[in-house]
N, C-alpha and C. Protein backbone atom coordinates (compact mmCIF):
# COMPACT_ATOMS: atom_id res chain seq x y z
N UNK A 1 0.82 -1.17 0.00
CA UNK A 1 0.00 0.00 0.00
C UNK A 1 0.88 1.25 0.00
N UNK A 2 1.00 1.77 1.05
CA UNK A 2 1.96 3.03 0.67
C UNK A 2 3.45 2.62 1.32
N UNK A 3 4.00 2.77 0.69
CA UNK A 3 5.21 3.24 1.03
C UNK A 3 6.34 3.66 1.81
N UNK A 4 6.80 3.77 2.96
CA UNK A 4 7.53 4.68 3.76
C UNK A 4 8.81 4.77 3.04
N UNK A 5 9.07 5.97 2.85
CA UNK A 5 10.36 6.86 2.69
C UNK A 5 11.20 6.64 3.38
N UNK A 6 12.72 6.76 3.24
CA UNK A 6 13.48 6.46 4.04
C UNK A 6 14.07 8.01 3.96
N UNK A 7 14.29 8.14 5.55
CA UNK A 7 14.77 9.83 6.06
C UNK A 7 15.77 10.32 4.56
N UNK A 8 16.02 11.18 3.75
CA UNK A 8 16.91 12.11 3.03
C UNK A 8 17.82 12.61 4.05
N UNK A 9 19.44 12.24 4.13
CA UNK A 9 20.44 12.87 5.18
C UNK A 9 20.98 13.90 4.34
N UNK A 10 20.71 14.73 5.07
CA UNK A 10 21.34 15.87 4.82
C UNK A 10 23.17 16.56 4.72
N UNK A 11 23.53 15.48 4.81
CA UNK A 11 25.06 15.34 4.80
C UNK A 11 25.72 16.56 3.63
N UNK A 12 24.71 16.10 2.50
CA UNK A 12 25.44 16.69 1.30
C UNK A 12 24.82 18.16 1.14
N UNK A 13 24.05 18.61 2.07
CA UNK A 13 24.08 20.14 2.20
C UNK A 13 25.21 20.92 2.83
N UNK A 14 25.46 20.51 4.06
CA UNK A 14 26.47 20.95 4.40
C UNK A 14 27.61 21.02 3.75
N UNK A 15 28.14 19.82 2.82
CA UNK A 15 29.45 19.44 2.15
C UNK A 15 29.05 20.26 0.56
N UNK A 16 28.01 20.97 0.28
CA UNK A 16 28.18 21.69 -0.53
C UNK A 16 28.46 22.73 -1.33
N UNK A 17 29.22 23.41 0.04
CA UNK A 17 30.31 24.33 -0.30
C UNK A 17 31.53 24.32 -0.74
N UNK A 18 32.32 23.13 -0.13
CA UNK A 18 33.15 22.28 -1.03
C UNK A 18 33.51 22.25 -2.04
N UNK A 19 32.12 21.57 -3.20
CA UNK A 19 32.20 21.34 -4.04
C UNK A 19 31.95 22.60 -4.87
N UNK A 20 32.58 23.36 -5.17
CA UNK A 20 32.23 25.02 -6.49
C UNK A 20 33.08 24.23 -7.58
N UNK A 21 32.21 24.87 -8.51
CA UNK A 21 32.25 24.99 -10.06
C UNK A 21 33.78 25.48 -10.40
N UNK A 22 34.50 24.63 -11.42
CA UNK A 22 36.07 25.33 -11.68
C UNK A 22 35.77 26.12 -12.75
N UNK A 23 34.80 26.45 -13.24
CA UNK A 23 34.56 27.69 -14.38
C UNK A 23 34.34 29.13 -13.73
N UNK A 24 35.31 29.45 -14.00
CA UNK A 24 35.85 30.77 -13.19
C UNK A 24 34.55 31.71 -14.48
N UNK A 25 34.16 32.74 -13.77
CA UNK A 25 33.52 34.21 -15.24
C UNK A 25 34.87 34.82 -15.77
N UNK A 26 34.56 35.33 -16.84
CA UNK A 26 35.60 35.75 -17.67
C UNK A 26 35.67 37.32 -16.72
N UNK A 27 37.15 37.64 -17.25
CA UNK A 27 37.76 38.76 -16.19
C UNK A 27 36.91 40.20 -17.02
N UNK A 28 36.71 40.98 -16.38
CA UNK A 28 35.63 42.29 -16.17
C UNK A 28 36.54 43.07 -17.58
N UNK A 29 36.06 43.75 -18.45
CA UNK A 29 36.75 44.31 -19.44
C UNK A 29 36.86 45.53 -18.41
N UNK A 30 38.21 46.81 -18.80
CA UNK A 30 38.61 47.74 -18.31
C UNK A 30 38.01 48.53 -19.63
N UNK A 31 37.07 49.65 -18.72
CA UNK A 31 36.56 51.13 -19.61
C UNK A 31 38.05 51.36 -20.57
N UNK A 32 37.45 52.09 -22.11
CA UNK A 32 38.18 52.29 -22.56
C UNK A 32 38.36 54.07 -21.70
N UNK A 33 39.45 54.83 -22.43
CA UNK A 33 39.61 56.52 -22.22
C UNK A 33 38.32 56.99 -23.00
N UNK A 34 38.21 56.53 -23.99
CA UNK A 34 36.83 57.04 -24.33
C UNK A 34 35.53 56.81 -23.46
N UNK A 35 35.11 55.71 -23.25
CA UNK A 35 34.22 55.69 -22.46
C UNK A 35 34.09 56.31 -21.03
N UNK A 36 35.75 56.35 -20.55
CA UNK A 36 35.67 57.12 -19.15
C UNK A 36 35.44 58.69 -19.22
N UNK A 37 36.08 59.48 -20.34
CA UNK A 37 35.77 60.57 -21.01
C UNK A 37 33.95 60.84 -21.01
N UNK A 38 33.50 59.97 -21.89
CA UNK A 38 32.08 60.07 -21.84
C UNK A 38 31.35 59.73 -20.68
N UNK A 39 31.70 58.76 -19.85
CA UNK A 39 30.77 59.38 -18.50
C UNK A 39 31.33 60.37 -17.63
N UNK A 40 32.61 60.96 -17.73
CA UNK A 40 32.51 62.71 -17.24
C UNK A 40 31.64 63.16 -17.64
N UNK A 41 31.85 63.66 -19.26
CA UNK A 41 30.88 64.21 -19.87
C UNK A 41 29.27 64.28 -19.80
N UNK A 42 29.11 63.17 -19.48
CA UNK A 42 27.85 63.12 -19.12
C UNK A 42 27.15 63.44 -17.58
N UNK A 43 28.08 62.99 -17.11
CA UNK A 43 27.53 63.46 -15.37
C UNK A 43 27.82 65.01 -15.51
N UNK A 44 28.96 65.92 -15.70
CA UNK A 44 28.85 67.22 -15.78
C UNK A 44 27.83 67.80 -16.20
N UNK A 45 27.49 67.28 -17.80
CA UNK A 45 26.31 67.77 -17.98
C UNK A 45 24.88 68.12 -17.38
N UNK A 46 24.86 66.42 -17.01
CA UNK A 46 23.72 66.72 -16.01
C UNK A 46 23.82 67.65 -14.82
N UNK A 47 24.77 67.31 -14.12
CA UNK A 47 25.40 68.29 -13.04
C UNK A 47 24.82 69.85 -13.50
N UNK A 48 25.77 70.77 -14.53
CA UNK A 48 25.39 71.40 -14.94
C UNK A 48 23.88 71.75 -15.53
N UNK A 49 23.50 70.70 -15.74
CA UNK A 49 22.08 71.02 -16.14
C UNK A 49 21.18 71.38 -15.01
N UNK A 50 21.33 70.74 -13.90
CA UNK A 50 20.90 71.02 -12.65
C UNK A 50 20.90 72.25 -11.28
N UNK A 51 22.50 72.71 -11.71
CA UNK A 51 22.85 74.39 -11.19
C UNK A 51 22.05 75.45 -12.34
N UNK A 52 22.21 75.24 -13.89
CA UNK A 52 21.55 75.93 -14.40
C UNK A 52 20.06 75.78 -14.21
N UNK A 53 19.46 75.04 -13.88
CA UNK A 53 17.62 74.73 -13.51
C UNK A 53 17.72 76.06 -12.32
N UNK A 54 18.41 75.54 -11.16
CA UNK A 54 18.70 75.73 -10.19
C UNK A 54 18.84 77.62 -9.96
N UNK A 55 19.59 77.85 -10.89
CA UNK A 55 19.70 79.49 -11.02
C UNK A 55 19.11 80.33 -11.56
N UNK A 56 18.26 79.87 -12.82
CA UNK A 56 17.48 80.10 -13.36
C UNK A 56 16.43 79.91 -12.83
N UNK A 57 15.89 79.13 -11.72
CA UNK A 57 14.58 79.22 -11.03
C UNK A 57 14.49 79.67 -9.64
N UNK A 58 15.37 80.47 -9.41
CA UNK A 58 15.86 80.89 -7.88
C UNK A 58 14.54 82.18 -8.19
N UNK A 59 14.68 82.91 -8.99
CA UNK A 59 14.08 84.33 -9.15
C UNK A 59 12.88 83.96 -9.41
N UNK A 60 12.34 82.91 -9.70
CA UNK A 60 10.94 83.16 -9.43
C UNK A 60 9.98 82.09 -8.15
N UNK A 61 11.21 81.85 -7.32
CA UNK A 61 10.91 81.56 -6.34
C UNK A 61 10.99 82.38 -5.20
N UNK A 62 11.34 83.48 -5.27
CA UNK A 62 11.92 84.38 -4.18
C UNK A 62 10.59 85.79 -4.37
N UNK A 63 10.26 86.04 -3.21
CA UNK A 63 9.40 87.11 -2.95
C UNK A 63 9.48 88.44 -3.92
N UNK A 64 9.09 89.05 -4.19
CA UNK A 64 8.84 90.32 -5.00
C UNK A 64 8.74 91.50 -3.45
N UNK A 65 9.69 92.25 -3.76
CA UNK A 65 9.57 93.05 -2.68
C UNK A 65 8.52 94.26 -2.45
N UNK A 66 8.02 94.15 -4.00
CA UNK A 66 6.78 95.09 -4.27
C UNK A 66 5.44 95.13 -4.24
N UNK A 67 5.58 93.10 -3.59
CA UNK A 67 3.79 92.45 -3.73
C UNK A 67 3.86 92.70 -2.22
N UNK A 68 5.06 92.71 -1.62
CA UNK A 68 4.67 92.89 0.46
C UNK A 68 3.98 94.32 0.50
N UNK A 69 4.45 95.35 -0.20
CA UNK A 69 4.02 96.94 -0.21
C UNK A 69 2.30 96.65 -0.61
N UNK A 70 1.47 97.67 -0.22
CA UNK A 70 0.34 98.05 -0.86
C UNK A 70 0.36 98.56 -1.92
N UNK A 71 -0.77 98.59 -2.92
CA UNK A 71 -0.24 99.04 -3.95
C UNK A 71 -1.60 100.40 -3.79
N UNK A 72 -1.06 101.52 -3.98
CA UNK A 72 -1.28 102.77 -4.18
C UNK A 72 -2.25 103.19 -5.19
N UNK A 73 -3.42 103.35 -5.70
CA UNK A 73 -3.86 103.80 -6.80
C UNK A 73 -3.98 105.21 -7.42
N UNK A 74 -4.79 105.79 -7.99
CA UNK A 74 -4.28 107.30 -8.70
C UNK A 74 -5.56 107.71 -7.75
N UNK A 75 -6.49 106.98 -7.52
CA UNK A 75 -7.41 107.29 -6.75
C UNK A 75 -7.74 107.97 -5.53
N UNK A 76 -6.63 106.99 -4.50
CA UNK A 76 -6.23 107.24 -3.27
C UNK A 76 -5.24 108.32 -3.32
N UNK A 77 -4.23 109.13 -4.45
CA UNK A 77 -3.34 110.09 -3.90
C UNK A 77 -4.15 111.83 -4.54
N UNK A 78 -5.38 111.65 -4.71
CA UNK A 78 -6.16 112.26 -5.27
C UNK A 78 -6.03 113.52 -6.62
N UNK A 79 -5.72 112.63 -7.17
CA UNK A 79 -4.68 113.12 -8.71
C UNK A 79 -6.37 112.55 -9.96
């Protein structure tokens, strides 16, 4: 009828660190000067792109010193 299993020992978990693969990955290619050139280039840019956002949107984030004043009409100085 059914069956009984006999326990699975776990022996060969432990011992399976041991055993690694002798196929090493092939060694990492080194950036050429060009390519290291071009990601300067490119992070500056952005960089730069970001102080210029940055400076260019300072002034219209900053208060108007003329909207705190009331504003005066021709009305009120009786002209």
């Amino acid at each position: 009828m059914f069956r009984r299993r006999e326990p699975v020992p776990f022996a060969f978990v432990a011992e399976a660190d041991r055993y690694r693969s002798n196929v090493a990955p092939p060694p990492r290619e080194r950036a050429s000067a060009g390519q290291i050139a071009g990601r300067w280039l490119l992070g500056l840019t952005i960089v730069a792109g970001l102080v210029g956002s940055l400076v260019l949107g300072m002034p219209a984030l900053s208060q108007d010193q003329s909207s705190t004043q009331p504003e005066q009409s021709q009305a009120d100085s009786g002209h």
